[in-house]
N, C-alpha and C. Protein backbone atom coordinates (compact mmCIF):
# COMPACT_ATOMS: atom_id res chain seq x y z
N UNK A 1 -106.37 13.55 46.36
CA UNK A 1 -106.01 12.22 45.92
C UNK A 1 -104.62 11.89 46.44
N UNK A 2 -104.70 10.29 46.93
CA UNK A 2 -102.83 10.33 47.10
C UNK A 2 -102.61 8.86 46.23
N UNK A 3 -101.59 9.10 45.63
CA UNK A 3 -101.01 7.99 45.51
C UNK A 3 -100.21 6.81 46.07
N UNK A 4 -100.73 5.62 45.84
CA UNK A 4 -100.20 4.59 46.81
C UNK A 4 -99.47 3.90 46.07
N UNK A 5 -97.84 3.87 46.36
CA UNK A 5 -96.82 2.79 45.80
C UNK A 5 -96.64 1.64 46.19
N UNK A 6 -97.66 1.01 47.29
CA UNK A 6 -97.54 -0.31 47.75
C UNK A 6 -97.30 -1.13 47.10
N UNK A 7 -97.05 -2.40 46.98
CA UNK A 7 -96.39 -3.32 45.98
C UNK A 7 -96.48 -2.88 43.93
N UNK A 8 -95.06 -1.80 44.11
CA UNK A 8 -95.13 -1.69 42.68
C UNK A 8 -93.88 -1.75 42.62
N UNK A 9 -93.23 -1.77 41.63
CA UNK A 9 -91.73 -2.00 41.16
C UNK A 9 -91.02 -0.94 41.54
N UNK A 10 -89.52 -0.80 41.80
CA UNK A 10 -88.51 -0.06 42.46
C UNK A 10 -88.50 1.28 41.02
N UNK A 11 -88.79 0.50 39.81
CA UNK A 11 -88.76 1.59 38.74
C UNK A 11 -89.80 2.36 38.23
N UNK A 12 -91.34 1.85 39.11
CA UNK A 12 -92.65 2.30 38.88
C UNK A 12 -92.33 3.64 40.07
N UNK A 13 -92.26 3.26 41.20
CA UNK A 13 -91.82 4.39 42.41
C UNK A 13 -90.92 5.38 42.03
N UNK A 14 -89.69 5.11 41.06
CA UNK A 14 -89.23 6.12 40.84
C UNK A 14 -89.80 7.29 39.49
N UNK A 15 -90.55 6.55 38.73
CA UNK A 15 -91.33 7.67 38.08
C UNK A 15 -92.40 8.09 38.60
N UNK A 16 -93.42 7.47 39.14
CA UNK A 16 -94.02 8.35 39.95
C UNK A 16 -93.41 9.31 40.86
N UNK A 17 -92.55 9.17 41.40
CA UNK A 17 -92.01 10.21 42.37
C UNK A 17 -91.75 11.61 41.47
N UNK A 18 -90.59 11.07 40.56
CA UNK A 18 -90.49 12.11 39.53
C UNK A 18 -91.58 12.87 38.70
N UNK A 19 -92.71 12.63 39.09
CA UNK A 19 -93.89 13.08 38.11
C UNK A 19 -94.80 13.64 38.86
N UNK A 20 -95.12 13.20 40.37
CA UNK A 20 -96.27 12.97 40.71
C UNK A 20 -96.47 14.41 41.29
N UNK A 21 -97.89 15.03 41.37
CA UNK A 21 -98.24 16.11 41.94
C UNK A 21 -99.35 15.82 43.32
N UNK A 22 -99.39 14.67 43.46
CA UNK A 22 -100.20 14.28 44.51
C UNK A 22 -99.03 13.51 45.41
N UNK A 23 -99.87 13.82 46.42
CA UNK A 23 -98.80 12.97 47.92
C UNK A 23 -99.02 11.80 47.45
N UNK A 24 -97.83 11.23 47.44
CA UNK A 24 -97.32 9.70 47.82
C UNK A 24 -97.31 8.89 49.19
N UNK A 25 -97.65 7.92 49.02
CA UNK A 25 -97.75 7.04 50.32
C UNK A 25 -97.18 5.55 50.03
N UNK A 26 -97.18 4.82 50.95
CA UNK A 26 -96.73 3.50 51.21
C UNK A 26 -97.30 2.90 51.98
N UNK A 27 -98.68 2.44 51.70
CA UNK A 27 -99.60 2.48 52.68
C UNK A 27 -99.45 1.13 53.62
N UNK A 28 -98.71 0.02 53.23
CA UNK A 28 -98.20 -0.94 54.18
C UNK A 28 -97.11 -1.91 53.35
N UNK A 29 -95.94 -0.49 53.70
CA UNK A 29 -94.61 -1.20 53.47
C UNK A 29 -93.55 -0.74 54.43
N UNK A 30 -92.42 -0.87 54.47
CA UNK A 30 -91.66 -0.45 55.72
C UNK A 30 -89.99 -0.11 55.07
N UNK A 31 -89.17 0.19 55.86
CA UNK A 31 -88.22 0.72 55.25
C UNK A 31 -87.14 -0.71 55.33
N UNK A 32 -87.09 -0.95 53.75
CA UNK A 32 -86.07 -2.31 53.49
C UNK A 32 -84.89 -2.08 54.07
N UNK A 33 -84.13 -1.12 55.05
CA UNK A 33 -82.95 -0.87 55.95
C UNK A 33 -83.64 -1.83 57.37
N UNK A 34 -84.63 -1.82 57.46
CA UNK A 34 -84.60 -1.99 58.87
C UNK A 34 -85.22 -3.36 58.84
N UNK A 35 -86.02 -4.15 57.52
CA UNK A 35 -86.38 -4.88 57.45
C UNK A 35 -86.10 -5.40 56.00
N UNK A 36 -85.25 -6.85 55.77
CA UNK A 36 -85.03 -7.07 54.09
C UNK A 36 -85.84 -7.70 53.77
N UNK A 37 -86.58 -7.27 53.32
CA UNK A 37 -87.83 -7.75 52.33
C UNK A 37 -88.08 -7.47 51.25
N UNK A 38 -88.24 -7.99 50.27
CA UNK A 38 -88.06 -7.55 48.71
C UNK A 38 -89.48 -6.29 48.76
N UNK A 39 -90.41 -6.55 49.67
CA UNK A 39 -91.78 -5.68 49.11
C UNK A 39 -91.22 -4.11 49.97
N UNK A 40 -90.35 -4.41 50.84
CA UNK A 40 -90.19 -2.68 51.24
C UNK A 40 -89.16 -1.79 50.71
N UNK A 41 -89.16 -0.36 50.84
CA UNK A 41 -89.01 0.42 49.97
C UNK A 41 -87.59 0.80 51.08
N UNK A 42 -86.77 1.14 49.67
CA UNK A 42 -85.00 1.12 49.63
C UNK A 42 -84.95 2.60 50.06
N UNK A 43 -83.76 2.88 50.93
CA UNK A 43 -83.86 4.23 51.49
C UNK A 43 -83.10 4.87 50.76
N UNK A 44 -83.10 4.73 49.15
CA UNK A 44 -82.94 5.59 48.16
C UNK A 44 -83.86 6.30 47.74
N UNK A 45 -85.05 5.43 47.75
CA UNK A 45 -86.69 5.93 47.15
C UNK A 45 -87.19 6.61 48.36
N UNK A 46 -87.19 6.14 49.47
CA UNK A 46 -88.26 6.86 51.32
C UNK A 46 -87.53 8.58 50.95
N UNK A 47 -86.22 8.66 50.54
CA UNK A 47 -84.95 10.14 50.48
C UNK A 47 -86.05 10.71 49.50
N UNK A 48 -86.21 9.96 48.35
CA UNK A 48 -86.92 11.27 47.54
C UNK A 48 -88.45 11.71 47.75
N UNK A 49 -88.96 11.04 49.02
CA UNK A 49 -90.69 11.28 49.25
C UNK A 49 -89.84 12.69 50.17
């Protein structure tokens, strides 16, 4: 099973991360450094995958 954090909240991603025993994914989001978009993921959260 993997889990997909695609459009979920910056504070849903961080408990799943903290919890999760299945791989995590981002199955179509991109890294909000290289692109500012509220839906992609902060390279605080990409550090802890």
């Amino acid at each position: 099973m993997l889990v997909d954090l695609a459009h979920v909240s910056k504070q849903t991603m961080l408990e799943v991360l903290s919890i999760s025993r299945s791989p995590v994914i981002f199955s179509h989001s991109s890294a909000y450094s290289l692109c500012n978009h509220t839906r992609n993921v902060q390279d605080d959260v990409l550090e802890l995958v």
